[in-house]
Protein backbone atom coordinates (compact mmCIF):
# COMPACT_ATOMS: atom_id res chain seq x y z
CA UNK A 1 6.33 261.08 -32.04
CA UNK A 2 8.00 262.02 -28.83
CA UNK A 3 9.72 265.86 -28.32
CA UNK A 4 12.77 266.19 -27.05
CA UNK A 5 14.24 269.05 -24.37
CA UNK A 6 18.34 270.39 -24.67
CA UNK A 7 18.64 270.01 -20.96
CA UNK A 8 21.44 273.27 -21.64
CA UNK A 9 18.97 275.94 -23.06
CA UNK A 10 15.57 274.39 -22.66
CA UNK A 11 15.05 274.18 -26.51
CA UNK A 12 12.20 271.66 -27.55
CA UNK A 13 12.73 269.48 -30.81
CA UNK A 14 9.29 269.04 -32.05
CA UNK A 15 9.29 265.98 -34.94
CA UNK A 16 5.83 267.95 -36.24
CA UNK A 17 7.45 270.94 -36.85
CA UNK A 18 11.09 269.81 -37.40
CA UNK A 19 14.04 272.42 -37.62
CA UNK A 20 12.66 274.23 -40.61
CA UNK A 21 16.21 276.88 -40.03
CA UNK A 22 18.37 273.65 -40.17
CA UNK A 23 16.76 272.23 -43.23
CA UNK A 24 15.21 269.24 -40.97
CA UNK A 25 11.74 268.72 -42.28
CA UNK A 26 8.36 268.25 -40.31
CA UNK A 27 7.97 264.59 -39.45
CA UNK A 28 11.43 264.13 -38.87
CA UNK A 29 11.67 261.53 -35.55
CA UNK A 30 14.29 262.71 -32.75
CA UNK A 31 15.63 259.31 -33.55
CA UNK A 32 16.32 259.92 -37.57
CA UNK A 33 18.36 262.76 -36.92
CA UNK A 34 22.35 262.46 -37.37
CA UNK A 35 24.40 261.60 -34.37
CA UNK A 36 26.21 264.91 -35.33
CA UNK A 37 22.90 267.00 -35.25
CA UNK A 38 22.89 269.96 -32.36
CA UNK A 39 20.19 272.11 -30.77
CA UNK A 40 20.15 275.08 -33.11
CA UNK A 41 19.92 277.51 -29.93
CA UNK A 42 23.47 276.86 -27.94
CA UNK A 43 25.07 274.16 -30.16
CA UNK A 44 24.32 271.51 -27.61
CA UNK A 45 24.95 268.10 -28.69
CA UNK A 46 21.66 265.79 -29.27
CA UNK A 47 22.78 263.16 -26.59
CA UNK A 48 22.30 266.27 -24.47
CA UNK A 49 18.36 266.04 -25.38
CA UNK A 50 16.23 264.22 -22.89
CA UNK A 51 12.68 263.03 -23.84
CA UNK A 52 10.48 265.67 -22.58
């Protein structure tokens, strides 16, 4: 599974380690999250997350 950058704060979305402070477990693609889902540094919406 791809990771995925915030292009506002550099945060990396790792599927193998999820967001374990969001409740988002490991395993967890980029694509499964919800469309509402933001980078849990700066509140950055995920269409601001670029493949990385």
């Amino acid at each position: 599974m791809a990771t995925y950058m915030c292009m506002i704060c550099g945060h990396i979305y790792d599927p193998s380690a999820g967001e374990p402070v969001q409740g988002i477990k490991a395993g967890t693609a980029f694509d499964q999250l919800a469309d509402t889902w933001s980078c849990p540094v700066c509140s950055a919406e995920k269409r601001l997350f670029q493949k990385a």
